[in-house]
C-alpha atoms as a PDB file:
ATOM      1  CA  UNK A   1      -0.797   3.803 -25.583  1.00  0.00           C
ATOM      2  CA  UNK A   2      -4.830   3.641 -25.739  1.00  0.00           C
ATOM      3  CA  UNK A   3      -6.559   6.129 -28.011  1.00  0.00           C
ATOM      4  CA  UNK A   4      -9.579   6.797 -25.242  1.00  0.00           C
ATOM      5  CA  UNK A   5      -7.101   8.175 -21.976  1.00  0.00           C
ATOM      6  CA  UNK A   6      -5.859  10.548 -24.925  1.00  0.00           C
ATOM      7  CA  UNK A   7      -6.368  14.379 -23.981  1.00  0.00           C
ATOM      8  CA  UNK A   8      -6.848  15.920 -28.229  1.00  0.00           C
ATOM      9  CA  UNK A   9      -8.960  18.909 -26.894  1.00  0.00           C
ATOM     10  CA  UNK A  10      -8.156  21.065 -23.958  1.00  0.00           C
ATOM     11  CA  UNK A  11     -11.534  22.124 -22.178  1.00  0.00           C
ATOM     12  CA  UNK A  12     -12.516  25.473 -21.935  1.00  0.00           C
ATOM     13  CA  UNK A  13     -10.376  27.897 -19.485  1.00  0.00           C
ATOM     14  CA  UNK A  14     -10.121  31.277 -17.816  1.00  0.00           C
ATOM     15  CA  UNK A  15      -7.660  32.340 -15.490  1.00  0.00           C
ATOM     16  CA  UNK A  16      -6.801  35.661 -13.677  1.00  0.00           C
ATOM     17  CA  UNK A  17      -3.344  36.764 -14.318  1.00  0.00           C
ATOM     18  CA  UNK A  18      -3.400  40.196 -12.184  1.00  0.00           C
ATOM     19  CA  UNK A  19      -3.161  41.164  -9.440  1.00  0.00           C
ATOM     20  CA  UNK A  20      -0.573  38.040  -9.183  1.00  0.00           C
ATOM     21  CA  UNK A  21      -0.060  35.424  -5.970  1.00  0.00           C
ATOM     22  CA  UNK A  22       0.254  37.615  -2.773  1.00  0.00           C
ATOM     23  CA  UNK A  23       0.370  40.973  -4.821  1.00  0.00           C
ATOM     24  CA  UNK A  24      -0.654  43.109  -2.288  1.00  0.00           C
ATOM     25  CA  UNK A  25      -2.492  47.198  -2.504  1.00  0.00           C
ATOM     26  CA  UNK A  26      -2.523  49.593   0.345  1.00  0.00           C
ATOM     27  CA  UNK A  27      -5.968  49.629   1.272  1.00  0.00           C
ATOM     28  CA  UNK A  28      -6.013  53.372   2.175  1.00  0.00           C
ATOM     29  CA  UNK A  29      -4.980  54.034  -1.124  1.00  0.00           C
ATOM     30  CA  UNK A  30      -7.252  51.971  -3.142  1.00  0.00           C
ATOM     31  CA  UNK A  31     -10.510  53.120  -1.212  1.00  0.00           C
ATOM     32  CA  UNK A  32     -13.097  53.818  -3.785  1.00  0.00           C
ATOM     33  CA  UNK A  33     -10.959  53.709  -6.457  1.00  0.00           C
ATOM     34  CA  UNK A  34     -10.389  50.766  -9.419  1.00  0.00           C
ATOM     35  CA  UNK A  35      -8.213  48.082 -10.246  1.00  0.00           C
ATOM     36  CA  UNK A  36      -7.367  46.268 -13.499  1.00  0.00           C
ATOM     37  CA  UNK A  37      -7.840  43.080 -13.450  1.00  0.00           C
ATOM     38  CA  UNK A  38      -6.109  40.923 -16.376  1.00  0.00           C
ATOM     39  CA  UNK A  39      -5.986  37.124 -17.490  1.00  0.00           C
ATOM     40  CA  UNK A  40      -6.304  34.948 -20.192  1.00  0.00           C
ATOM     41  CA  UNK A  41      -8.839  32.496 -21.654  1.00  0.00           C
ATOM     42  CA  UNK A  42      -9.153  29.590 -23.919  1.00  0.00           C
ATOM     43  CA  UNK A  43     -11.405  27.890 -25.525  1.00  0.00           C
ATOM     44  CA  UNK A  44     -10.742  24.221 -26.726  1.00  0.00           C
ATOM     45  CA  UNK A  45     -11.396  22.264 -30.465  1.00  0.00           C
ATOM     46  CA  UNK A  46     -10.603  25.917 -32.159  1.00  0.00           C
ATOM     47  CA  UNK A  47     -14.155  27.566 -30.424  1.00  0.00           C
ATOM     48  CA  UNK A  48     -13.207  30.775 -30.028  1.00  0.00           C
ATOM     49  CA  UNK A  49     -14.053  32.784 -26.681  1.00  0.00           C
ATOM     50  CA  UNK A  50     -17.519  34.767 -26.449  1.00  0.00           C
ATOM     51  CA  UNK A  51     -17.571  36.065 -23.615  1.00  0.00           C
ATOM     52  CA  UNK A  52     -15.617  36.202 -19.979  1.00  0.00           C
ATOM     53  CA  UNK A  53     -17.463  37.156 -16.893  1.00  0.00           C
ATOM     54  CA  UNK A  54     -16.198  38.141 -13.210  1.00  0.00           C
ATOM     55  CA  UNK A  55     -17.943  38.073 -10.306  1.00  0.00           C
ATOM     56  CA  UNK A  56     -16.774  39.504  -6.755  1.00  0.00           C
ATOM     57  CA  UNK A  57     -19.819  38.261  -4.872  1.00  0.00           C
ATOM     58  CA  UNK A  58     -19.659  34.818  -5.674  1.00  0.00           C
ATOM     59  CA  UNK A  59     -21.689  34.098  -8.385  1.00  0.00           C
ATOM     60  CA  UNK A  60     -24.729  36.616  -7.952  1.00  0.00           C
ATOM     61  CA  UNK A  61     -23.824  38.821 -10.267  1.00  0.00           C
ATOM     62  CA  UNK A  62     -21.613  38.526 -13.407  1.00  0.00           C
ATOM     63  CA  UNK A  63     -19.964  41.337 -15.355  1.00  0.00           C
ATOM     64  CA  UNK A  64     -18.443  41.417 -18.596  1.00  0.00           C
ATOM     65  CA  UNK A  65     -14.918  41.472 -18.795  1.00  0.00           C
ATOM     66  CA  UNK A  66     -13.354  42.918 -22.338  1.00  0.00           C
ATOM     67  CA  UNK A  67     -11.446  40.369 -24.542  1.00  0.00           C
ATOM     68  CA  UNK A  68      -8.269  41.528 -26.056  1.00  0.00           C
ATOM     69  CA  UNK A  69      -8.166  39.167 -29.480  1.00  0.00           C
ATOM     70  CA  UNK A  70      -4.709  39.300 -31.509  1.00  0.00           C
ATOM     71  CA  UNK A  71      -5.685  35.988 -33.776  1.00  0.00           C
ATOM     72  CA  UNK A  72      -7.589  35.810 -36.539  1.00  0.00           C
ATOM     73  CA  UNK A  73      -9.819  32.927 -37.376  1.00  0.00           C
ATOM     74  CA  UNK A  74      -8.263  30.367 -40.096  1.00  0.00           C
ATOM     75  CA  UNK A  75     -10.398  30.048 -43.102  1.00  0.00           C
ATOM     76  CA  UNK A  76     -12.561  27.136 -41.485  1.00  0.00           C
ATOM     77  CA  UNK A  77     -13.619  29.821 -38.483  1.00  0.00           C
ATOM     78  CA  UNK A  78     -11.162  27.701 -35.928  1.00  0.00           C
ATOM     79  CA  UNK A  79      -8.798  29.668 -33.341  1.00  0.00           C
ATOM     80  CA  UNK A  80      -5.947  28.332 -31.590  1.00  0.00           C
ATOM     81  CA  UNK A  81      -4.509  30.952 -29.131  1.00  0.00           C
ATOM     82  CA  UNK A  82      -5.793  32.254 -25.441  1.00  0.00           C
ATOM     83  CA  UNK A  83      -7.279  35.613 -25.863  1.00  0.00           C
ATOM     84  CA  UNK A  84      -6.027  38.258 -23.213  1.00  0.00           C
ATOM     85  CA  UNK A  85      -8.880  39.717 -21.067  1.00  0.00           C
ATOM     86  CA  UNK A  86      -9.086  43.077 -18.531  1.00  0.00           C
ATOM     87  CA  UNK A  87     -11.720  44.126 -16.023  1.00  0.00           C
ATOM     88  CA  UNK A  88     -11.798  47.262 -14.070  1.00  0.00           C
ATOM     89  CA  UNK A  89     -13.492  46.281 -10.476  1.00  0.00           C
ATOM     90  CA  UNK A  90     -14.166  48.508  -7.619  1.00  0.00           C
ATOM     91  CA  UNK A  91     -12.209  47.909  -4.585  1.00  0.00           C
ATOM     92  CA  UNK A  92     -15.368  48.403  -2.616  1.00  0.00           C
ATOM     93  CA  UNK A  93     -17.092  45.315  -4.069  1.00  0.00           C
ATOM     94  CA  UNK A  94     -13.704  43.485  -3.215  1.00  0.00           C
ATOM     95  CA  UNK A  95     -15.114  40.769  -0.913  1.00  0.00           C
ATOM     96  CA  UNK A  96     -14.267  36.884  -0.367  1.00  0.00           C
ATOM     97  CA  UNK A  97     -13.073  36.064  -3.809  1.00  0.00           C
ATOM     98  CA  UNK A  98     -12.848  37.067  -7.356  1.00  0.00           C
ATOM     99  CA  UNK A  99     -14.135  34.493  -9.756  1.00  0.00           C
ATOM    100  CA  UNK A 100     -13.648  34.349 -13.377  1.00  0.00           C
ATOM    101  CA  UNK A 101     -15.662  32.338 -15.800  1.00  0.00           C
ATOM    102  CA  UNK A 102     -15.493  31.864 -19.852  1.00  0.00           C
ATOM    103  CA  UNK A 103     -17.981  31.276 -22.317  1.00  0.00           C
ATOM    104  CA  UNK A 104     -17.874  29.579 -25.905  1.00  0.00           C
ATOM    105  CA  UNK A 105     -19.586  29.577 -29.014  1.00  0.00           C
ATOM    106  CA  UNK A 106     -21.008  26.343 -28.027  1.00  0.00           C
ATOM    107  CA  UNK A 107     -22.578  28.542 -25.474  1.00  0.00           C
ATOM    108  CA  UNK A 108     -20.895  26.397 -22.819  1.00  0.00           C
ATOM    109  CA  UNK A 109     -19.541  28.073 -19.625  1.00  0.00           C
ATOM    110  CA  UNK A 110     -16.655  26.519 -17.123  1.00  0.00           C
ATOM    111  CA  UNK A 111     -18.713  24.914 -14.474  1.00  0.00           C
ATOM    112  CA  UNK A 112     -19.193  26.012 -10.870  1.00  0.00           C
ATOM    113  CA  UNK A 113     -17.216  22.928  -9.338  1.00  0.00           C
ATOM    114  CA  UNK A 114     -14.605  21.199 -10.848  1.00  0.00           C
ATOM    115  CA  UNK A 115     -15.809  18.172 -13.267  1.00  0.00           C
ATOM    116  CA  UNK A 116     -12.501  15.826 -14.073  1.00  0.00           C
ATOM    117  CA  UNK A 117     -11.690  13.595 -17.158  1.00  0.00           C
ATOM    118  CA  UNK A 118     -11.573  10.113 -16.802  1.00  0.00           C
ATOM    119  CA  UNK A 119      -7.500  10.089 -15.875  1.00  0.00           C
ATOM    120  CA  UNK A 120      -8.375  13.118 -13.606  1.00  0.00           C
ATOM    121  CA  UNK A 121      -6.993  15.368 -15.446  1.00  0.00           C
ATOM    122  CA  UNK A 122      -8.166  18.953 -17.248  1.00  0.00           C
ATOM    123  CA  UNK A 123     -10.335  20.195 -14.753  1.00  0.00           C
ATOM    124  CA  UNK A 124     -11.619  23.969 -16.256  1.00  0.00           C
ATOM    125  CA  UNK A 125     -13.989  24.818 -13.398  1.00  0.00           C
ATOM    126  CA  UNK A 126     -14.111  28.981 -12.194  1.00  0.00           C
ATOM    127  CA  UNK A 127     -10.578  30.127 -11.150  1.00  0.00           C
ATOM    128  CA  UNK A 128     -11.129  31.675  -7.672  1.00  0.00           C
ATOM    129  CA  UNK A 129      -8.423  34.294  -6.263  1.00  0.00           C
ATOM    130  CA  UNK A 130      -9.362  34.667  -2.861  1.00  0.00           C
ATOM    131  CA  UNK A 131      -8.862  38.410  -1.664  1.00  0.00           C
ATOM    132  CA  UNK A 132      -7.708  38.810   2.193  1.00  0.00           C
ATOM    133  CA  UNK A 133      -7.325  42.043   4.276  1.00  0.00           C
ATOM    134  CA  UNK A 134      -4.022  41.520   5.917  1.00  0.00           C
ATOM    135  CA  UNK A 135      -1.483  44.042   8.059  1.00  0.00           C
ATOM    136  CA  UNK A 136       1.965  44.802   5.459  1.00  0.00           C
ATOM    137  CA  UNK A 137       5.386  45.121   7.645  1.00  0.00           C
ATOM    138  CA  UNK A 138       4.512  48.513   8.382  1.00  0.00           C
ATOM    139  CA  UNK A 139       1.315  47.588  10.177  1.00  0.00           C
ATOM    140  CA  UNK A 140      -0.917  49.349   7.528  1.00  0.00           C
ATOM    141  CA  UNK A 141      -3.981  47.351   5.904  1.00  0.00           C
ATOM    142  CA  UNK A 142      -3.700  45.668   2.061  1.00  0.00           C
ATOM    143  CA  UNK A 143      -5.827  43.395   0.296  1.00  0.00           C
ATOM    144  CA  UNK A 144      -3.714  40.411  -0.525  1.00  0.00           C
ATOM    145  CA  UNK A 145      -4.457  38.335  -3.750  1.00  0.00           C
ATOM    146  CA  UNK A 146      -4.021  34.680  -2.725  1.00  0.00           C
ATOM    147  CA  UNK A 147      -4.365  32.240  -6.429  1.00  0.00           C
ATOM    148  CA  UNK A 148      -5.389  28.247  -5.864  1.00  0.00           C
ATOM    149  CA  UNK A 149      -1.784  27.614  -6.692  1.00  0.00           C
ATOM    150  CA  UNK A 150       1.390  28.061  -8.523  1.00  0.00           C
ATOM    151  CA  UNK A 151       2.626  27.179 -11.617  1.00  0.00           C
ATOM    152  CA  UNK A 152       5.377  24.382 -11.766  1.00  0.00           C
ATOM    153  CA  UNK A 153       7.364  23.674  -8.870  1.00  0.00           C
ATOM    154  CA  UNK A 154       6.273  26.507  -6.747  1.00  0.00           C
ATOM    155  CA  UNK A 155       4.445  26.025  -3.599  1.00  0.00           C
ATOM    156  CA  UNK A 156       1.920  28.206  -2.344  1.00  0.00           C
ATOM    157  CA  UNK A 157      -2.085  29.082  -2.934  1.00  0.00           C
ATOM    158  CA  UNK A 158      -5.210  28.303  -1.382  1.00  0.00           C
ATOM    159  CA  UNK A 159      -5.806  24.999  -3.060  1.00  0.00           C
ATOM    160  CA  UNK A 160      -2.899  23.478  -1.399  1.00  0.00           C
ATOM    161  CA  UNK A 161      -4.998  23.762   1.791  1.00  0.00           C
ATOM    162  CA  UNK A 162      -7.387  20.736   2.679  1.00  0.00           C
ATOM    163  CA  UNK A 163     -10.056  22.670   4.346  1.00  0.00           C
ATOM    164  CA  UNK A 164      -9.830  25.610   1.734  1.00  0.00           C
ATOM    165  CA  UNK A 165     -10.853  22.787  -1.881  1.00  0.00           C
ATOM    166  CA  UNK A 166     -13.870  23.380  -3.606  1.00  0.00           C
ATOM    167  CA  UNK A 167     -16.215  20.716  -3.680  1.00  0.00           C
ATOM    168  CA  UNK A 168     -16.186  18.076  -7.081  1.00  0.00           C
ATOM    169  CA  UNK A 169     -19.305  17.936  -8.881  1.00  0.00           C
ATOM    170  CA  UNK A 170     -21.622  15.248  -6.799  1.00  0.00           C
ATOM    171  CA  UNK A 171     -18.143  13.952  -5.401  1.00  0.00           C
ATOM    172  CA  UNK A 172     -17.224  15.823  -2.305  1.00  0.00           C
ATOM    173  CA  UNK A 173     -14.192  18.076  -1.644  1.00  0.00           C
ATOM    174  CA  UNK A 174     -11.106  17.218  -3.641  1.00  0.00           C
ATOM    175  CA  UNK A 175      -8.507  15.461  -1.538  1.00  0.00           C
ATOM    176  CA  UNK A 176      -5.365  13.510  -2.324  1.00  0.00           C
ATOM    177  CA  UNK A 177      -4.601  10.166  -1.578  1.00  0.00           C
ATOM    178  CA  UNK A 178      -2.680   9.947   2.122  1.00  0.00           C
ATOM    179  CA  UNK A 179      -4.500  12.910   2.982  1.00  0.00           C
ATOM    180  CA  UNK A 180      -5.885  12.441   6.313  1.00  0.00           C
ATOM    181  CA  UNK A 181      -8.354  15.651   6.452  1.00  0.00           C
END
């Protein structure tokens, strides 16, 4: 046990809930029409949430997402729960990726590329859902909703991918050790 490699706040955190892993639309019948997108984010040391911003062009331009709040402050101004967010996007700006980014009243934003802890751990850079036009078993067109990965045991996501990592602040692309890419 040494007091320093201790994680006591969890570093601020957005992540898009829906459309899920592989959750795929018919892309005839989502053609200039809108989807709901939904997630959650959190802000660490009790700061609550100000703001959550999505982006479908990388990064260029950032709209505001609405928070859903169900907690109230405690009497010092602290919160301790995720707030819910939602975002209606149209399909036709439905590009590369979806990217989702929160903001605190420190006025701190997640950062572009993933920054990590000294143990390498709580890494709160923008969640990315990468959006793909694929062919469903009936040989019509969907987008496809691919996530960086998969909670617990499950296997799947972008991330998992060597050639598809985002790049660590001033470090390079993330890779594992063994890895031979």
């Amino acid at each position: 046990y040494k007091q320093e490699y201790i994680i006591n706040e969890l570093s601020l955190n957005s992540v898009i809930t829906y459309p899920g892993h592989n959750n795929t639309l018919p892309l005839a019948k989502f053609i200039d029409k809108k989807i709901e997108l939904k997630g959650y984010a959190h802000a660490g040391g009790g700061r609550p949430v100000t703001r959550v911003e999505i982006s479908t062009d990388q990064g260029e331009v950032w709209d505001l997402a609405e928070i859903h709040r169900t907690e109230k402050p405690n009497p010092y101004g602290k919160v301790w729960c995720w707030v819910w967010w939602s975002f209606e996007v149209d399909t036709a700006k439905l590009q590369d990726e979806i990217w989702v980014r929160a903001w605190d009243t420190s006025n701190s934003p997640q950062p572009e590329r993933p920054v990590w802890t000294l143990m390498g751990q709580s890494s709160n850079h923008i969640f990315r859902v990468k959006v793909h036009i694929d062919k469903n078993n009936d040989g019509k067109a969907v987008y496809r909703f691919e996530h960086p990965t998969q909670p617990g045991q499950q296997t799947g996501g972008w991330a998992t991918r060597i050639a598809d990592k985002v790049k660590s602040a001033g470090y390079g692309k993330i890779t594992y050790v063994g890895d031979s890419n």
